[in-house]
Protein backbone atom coordinates (compact mmCIF):
# COMPACT_ATOMS: atom_id res chain seq x y z
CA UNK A 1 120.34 95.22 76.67
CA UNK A 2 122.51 96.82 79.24
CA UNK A 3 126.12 97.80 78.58
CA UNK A 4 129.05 95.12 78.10
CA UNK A 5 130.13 94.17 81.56
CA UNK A 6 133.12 95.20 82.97
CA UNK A 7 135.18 92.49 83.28
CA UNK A 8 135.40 88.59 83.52
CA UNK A 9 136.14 87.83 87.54
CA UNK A 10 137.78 84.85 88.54
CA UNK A 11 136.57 83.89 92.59
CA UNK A 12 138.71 80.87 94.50
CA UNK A 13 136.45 79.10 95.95
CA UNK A 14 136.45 75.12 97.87
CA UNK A 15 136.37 73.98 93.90
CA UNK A 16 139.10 75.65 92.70
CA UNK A 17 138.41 79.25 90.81
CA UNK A 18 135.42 80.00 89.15
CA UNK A 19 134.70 82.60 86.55
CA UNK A 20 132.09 85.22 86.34
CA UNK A 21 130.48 88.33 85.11
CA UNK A 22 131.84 91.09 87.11
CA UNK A 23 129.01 94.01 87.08
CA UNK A 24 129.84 97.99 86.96
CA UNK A 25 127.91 99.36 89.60
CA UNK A 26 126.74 103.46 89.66
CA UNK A 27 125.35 104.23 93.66
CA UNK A 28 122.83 106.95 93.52
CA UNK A 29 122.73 108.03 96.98
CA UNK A 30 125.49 107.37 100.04
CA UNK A 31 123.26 108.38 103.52
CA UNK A 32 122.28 105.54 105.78
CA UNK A 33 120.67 103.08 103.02
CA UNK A 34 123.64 103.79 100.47
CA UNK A 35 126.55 102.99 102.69
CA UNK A 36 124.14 99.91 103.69
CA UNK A 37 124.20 98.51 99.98
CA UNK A 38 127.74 99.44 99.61
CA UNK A 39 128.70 97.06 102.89
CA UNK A 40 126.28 94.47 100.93
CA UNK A 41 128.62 94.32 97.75
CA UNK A 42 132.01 94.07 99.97
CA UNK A 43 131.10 91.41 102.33
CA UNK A 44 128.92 89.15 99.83
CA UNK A 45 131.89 87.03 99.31
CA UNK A 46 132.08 86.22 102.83
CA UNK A 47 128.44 84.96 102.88
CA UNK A 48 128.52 82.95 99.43
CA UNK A 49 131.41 80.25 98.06
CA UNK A 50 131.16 81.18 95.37
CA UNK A 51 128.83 84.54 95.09
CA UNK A 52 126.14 84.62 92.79
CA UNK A 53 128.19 87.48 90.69
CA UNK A 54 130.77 89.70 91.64
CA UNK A 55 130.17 93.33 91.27
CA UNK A 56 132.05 96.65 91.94
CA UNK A 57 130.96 100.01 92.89
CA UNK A 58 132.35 102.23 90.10
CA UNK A 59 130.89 105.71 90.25
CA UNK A 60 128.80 107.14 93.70
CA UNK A 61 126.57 110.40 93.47
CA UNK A 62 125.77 111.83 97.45
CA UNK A 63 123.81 114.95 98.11
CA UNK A 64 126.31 117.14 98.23
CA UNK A 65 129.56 117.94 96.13
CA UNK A 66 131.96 117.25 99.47
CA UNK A 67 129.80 113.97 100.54
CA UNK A 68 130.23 112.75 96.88
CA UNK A 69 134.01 113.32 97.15
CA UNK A 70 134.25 111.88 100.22
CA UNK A 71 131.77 108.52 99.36
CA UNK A 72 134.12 108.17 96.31
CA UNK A 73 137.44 108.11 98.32
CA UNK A 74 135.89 105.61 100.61
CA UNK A 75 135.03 103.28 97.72
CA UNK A 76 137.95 103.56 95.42
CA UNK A 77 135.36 104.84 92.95
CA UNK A 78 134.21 108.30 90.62
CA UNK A 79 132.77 110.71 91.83
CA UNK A 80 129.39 111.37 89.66
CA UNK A 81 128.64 115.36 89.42
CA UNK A 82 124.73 114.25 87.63
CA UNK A 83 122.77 111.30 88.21
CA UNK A 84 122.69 111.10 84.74
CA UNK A 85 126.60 110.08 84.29
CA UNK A 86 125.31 106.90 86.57
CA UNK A 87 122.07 106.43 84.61
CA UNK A 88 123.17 106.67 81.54
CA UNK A 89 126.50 105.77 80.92
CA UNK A 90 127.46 103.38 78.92
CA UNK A 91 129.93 101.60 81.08
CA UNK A 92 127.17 101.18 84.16
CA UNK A 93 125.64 97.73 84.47
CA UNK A 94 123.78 98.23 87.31
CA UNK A 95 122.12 101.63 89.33
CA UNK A 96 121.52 101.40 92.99
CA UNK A 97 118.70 104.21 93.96
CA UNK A 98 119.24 105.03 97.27
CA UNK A 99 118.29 108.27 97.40
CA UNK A 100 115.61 110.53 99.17
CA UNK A 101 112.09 109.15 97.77
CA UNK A 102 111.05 112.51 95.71
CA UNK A 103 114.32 111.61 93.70
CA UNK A 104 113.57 108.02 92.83
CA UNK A 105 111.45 108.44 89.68
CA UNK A 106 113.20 110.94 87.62
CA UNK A 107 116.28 108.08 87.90
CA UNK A 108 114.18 105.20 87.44
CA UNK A 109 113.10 106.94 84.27
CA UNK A 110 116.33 107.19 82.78
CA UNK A 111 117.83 103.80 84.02
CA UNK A 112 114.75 102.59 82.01
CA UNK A 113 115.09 104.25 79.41
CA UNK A 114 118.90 103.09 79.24
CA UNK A 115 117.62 99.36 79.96
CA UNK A 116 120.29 99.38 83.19
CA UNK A 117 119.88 96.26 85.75
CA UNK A 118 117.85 98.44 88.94
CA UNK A 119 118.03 97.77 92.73
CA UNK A 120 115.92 100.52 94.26
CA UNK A 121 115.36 100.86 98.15
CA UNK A 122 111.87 101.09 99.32
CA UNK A 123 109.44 102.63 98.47
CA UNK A 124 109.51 102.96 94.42
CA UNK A 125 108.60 106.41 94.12
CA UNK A 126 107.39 109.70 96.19
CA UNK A 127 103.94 109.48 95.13
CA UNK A 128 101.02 107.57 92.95
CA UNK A 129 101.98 110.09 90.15
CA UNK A 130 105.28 109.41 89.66
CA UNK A 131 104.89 105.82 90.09
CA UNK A 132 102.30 105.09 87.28
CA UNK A 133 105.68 107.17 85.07
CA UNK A 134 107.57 104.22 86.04
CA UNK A 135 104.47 101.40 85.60
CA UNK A 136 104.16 103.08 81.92
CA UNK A 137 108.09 102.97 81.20
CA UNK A 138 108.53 99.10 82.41
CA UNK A 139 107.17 96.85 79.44
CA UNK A 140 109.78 98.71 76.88
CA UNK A 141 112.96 97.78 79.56
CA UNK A 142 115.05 95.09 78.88
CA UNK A 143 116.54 94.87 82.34
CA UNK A 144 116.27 93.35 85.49
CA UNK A 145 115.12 95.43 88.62
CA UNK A 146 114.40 94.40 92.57
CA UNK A 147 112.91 96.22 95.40
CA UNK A 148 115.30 96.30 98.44
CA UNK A 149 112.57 94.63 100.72
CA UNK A 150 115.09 92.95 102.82
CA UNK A 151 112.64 91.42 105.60
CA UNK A 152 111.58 88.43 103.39
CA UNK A 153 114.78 87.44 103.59
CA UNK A 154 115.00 86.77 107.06
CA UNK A 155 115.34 83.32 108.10
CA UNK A 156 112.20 83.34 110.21
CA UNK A 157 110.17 84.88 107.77
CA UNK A 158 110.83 82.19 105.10
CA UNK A 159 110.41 79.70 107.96
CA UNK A 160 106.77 81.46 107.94
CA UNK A 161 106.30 81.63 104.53
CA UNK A 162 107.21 77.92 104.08
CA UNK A 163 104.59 77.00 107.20
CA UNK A 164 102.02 79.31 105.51
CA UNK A 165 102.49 77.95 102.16
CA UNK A 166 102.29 74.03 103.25
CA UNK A 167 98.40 75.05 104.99
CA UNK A 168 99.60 75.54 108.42
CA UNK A 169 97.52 78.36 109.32
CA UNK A 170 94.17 76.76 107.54
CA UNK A 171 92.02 79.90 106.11
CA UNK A 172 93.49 82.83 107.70
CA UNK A 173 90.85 84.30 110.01
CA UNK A 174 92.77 87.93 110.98
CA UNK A 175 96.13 89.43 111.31
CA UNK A 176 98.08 91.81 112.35
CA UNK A 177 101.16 93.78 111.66
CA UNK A 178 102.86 96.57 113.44
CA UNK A 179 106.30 98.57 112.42
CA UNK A 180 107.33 100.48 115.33
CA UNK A 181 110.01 103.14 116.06
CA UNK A 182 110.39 105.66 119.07
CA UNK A 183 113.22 107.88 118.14
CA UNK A 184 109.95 111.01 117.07
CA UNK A 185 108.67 110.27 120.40
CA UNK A 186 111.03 113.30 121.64
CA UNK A 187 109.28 116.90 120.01
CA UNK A 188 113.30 118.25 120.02
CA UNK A 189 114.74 115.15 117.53
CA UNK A 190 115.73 117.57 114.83
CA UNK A 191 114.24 118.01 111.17
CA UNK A 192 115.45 115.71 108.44
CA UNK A 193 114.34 115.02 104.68
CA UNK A 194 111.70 112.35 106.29
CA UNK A 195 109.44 115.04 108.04
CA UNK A 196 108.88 116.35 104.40
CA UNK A 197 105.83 115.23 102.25
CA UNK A 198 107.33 116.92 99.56
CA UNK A 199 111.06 114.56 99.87
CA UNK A 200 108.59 111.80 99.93
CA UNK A 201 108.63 111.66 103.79
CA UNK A 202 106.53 110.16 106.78
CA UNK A 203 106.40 106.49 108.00
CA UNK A 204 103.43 105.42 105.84
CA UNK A 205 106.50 104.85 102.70
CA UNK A 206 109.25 104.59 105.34
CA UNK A 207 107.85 101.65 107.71
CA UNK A 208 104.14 100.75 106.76
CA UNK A 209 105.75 99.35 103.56
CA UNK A 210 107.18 96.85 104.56
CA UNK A 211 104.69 96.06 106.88
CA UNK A 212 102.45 95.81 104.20
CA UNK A 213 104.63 93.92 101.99
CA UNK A 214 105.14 90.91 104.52
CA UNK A 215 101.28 90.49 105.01
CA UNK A 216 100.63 90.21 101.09
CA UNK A 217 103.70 88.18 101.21
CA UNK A 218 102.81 85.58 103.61
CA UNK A 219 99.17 85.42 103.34
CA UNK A 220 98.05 87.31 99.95
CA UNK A 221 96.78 90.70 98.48
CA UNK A 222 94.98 92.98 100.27
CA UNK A 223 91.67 94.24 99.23
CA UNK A 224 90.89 97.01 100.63
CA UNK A 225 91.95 99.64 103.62
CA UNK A 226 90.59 102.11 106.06
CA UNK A 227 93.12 104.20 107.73
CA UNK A 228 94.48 107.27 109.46
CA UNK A 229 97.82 109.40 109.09
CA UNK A 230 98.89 112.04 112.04
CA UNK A 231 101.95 114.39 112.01
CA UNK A 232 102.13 114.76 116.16
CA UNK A 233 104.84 117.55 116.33
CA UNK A 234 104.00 120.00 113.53
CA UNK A 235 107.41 121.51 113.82
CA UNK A 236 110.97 120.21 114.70
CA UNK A 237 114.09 122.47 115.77
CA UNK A 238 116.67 122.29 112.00
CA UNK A 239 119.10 121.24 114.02
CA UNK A 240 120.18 119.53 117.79
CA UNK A 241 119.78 122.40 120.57
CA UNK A 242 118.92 124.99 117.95
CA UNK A 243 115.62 127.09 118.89
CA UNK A 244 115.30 127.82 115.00
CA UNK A 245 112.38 125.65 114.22
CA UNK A 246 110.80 124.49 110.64
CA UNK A 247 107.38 122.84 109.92
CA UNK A 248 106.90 118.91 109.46
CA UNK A 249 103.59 117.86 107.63
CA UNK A 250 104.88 114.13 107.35
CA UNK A 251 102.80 111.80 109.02
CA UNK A 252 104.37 110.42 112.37
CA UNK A 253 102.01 107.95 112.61
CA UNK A 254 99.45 105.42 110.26
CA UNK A 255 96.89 103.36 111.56
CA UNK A 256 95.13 100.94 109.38
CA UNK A 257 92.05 98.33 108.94
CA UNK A 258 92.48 95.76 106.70
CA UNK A 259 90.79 93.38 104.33
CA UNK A 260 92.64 90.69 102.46
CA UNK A 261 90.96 89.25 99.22
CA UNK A 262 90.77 85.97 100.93
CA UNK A 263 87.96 87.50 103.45
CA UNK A 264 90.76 88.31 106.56
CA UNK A 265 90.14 90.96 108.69
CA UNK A 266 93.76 92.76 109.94
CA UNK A 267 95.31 95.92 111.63
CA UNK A 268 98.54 97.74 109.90
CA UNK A 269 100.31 100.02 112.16
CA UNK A 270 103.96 101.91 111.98
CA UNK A 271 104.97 104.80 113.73
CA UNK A 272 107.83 106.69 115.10
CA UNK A 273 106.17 108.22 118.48
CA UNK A 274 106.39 104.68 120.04
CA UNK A 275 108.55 105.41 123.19
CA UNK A 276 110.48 102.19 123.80
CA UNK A 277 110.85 100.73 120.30
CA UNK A 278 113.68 101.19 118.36
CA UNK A 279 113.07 99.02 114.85
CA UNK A 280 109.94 96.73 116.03
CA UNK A 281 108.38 94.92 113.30
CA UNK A 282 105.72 92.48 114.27
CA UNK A 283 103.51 90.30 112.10
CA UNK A 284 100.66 88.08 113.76
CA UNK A 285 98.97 85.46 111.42
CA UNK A 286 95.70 83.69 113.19
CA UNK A 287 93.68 80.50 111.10
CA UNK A 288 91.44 78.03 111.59
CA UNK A 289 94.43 75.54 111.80
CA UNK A 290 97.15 77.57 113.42
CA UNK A 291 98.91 80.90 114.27
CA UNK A 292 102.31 82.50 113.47
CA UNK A 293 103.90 85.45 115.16
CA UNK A 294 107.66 87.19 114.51
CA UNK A 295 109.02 89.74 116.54
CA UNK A 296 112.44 91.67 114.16
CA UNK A 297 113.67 92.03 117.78
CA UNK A 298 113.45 88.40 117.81
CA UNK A 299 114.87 87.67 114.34
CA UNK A 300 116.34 84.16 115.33
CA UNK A 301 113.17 82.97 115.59
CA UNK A 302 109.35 82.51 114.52
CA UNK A 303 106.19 80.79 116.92
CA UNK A 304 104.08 79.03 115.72
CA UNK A 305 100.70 77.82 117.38
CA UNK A 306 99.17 74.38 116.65
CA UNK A 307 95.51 74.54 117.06
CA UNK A 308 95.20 70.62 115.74
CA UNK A 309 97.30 69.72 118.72
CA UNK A 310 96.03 72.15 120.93
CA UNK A 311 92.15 70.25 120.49
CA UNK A 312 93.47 66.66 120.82
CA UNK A 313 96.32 67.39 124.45
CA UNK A 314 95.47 68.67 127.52
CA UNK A 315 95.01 72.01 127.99
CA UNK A 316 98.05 72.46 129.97
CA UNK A 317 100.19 70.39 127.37
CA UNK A 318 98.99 73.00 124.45
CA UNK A 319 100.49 76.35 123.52
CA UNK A 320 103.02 78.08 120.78
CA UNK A 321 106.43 76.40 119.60
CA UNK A 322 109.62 78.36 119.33
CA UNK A 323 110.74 77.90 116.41
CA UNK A 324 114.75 78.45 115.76
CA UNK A 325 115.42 79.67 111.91
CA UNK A 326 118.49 81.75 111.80
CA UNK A 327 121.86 81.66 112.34
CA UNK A 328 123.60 82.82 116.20
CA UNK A 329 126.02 85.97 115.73
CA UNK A 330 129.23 85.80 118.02
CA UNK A 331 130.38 88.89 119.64
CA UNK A 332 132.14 91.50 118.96
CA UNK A 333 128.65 93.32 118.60
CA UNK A 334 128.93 96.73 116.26
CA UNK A 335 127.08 99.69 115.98
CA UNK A 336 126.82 99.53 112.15
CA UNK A 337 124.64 100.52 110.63
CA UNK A 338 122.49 101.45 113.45
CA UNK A 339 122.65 100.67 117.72
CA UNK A 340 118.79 100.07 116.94
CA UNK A 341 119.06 97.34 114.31
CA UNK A 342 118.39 94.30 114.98
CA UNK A 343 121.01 91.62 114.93
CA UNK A 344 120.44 89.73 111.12
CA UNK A 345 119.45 93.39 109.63
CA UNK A 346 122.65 93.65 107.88
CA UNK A 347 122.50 89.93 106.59
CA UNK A 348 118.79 90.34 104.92
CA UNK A 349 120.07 93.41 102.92
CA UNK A 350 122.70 90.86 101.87
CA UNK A 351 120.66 88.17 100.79
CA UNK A 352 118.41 90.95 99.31
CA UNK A 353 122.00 91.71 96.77
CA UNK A 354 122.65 88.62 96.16
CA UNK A 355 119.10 87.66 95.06
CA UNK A 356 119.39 90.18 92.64
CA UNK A 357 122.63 89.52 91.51
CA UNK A 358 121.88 86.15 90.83
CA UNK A 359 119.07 87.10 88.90
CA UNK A 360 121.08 89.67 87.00
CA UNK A 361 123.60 86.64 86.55
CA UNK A 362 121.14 84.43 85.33
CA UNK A 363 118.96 87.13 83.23
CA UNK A 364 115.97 86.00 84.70
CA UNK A 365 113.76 88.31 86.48
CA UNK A 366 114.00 89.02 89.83
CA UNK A 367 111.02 89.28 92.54
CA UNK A 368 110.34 91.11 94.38
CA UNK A 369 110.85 93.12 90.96
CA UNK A 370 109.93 96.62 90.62
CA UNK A 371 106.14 95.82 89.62
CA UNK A 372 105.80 94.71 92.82
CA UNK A 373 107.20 98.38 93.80
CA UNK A 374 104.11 99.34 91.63
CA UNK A 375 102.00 96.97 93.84
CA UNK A 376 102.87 98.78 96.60
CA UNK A 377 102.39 102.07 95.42
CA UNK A 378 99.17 101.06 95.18
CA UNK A 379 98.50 100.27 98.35
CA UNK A 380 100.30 103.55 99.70
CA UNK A 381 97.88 105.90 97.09
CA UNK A 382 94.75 103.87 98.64
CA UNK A 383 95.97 104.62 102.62
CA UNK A 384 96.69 108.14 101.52
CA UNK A 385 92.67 108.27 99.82
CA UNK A 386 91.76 106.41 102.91
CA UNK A 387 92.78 108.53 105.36
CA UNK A 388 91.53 112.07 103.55
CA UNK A 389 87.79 110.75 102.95
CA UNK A 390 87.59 108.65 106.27
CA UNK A 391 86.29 105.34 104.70
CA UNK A 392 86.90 102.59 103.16
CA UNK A 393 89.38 102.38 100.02
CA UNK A 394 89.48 100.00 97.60
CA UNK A 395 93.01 98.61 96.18
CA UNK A 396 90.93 97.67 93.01
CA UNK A 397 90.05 101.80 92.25
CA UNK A 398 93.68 102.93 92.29
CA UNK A 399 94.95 99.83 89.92
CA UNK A 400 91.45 101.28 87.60
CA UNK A 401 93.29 104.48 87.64
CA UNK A 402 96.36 102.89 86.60
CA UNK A 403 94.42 100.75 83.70
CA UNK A 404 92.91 104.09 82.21
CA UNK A 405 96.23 106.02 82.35
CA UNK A 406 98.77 103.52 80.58
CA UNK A 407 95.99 103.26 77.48
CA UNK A 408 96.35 107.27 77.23
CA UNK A 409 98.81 108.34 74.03
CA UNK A 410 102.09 109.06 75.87
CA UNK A 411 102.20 112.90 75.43
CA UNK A 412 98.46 112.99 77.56
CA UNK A 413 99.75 111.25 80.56
């Protein structure tokens, strides 16, 4: 089991004070998603009376010597000098990977191996390789481990899920998702870690994934996929206003057919060349007894369309319902963590913590859990096989793949 907590908290609360576990917490990673999951830990108490568990960020690792120094004076924590004193230390309950994606599995392996609790940001690994590591590693690990796929946890989309769940689309005749970002749209945004395939770039693991994850969540496992990737500007300047340039072969851009297991036909696209978007994700849900539609834009609310009512009213009478599921944010308005956020971003990375917390809490495990970041692997390795041979792809062949390589002795794989 994981190391001996750190300490017994005691949390006031409007019953009086409450004791719980109070985790050690090692932050692999302190860019944009790190700083995101440290905000998560220090304002959970303001969205839960009591919170599910109280936790504290202990040790941080960043990229660099200076941004680890730095990251660790901001959160009154160590600074790590190895990903291993996070990984493997014996006073670490929990490991945040937060990282670039090409560093994921080699810290997954070890947090395994060291049965740590894991919350790792999307996707699970760099590639289909590394991922079926992390597959083979799981049944020995006596933790518990969630994917940071924060957009379930939207009010709206578990107003959706609870509609879609209770029959209120009928047998889902198509659907359609689309994740979409502008800020590549300009050929003179400068080169970052997510224009390399080799960091585990492009939008196919940065967007399409959680595109891809709210279909199978709302209306159930694809089957198969037929897709295409494009990189649009095969070279970026390194830096703002410098003419030094340096080559991107991450995709810009995935474009996707696809076939549920229930028979639904669907389109899947994300992108970052969409001039006018700034974090657009859109799911469309069409059945024989109803529609659903969510804008992220939009995250207050959900439509839904009644097509029992709309054969039984006037024409004129019929159409979709705006449904309210969230909460309204008063102003002041910030720019954290992004101008291009949605309002509610922050608050499903929140409820994303605290689901895993409680599950920590509660040693129960905790969904979606890191198979599902297998899952979804899957579906990545089958768009990437997709889009090289130009035809259809079959989730089913990859998983086969999977199947053939865990019965291997562990030295062959």
């Amino acid at each position: 089991m994981p190391a001996a907590a750190f300490a017994i908290a005691i949390v006031w609360n409007d019953h009086g004070a409450t004791t719980m576990t109070n985790y050690r917490v090692g932050l692999l990673g302190f860019g944009f998603i790190g700083k995101v999951h440290a905000y998560a830990y220090d304002v959970l108490r303001w969205f839960y009376n009591p919170p599910p568990a109280a936790g504290r960020i202990v040790r941080v690792l960043a990229g660099r010597p200076e941004s680890t120094r730095a990251a660790a004076e901001m959160l009154g924590a160590e600074p790590a000098a190895d990903f291993r004193e996070i990984t493997e230390a014996a006073d670490i309950d929990i490991v945040h990977i937060c990282t670039p994606n090409a560093l994921h599995a080699e810290a997954l392996l070890s947090a395994l191996a060291h049965h740590k609790h894991i919350y790792c940001d999307k996707p699970l690994t760099a590639d289909w390789t590394q991922a079926t590591a992390v597959a083979a590693a799981l049944p020995a690990w006596r933790g518990i481990g969630q994917m940071t796929l924060h957009y379930r946890f939207y009010p709206a989309v578990m107003r959706m899920k609870q509609l879609a769940d209770a029959g209120a689309l009928g047998e889902v005749l198509e659907f359609r998702a689309f994740y979409l970002h502008g800020g590549s749209a300009d050929p003179n945004a400068p080169w970052r870690w997510k224009f390399s395939a080799a960091a585990g770039g492009g939008v196919l693991a940065d967007l399409a994934v959680h595109a891809i994850d709210l279909v199978e969540h709302l209306i159930g496992p694809l089957d198969a996929v037929m897709a295409e990737q494009r990189t649009v500007f095969l070279s970026r300047p390194v830096a703002a206003g410098s003419r030094e340039m340096r080559a991107v072969d991450a995709e810009d851009q995935v474009m996707m057919l696809a076939r549920s297991a229930r028979g639904a036909r669907g389109v899947i696209t994300a992108g970052k060349v969409a001039t006018g978007c700034e974090d657009e994700l859109r799911v469309e849900l069409h059945g024989t007894a109803g529609a659903l539609r969510y804008n992220s834009m939009d995250p207050h609310h959900c439509e839904y369309f009644d097509a029992q009512h709309g054969r039984t009213v006037p024409l004129e009478s019929a159409g979709w319902t705006r449904l309210a599921a969230g909460r309204r944010f008063p102003p002041p308005a910030t720019g954290f963590p992004s101008p291009k956020a949605p309002i509610g971003w922050l608050e499903g990375h929140v409820a994303a913590l605290a689901n895993f917390l409680q599950a920590v809490e509660a040693g129960e495990p905790a969904e979606p859990g890191l198979h599902r970041g297998v899952e979804l692997e899957q579906r990545i390795e089958a768009v990437r096989r997709s889009a090289q041979r130009q035809a259809w792809v079959r989730i089913a062949e990859v998983k086969a793949q999977q199947s053939a390589a865990e019965r291997l002795p562990r030295g062959r794989r």
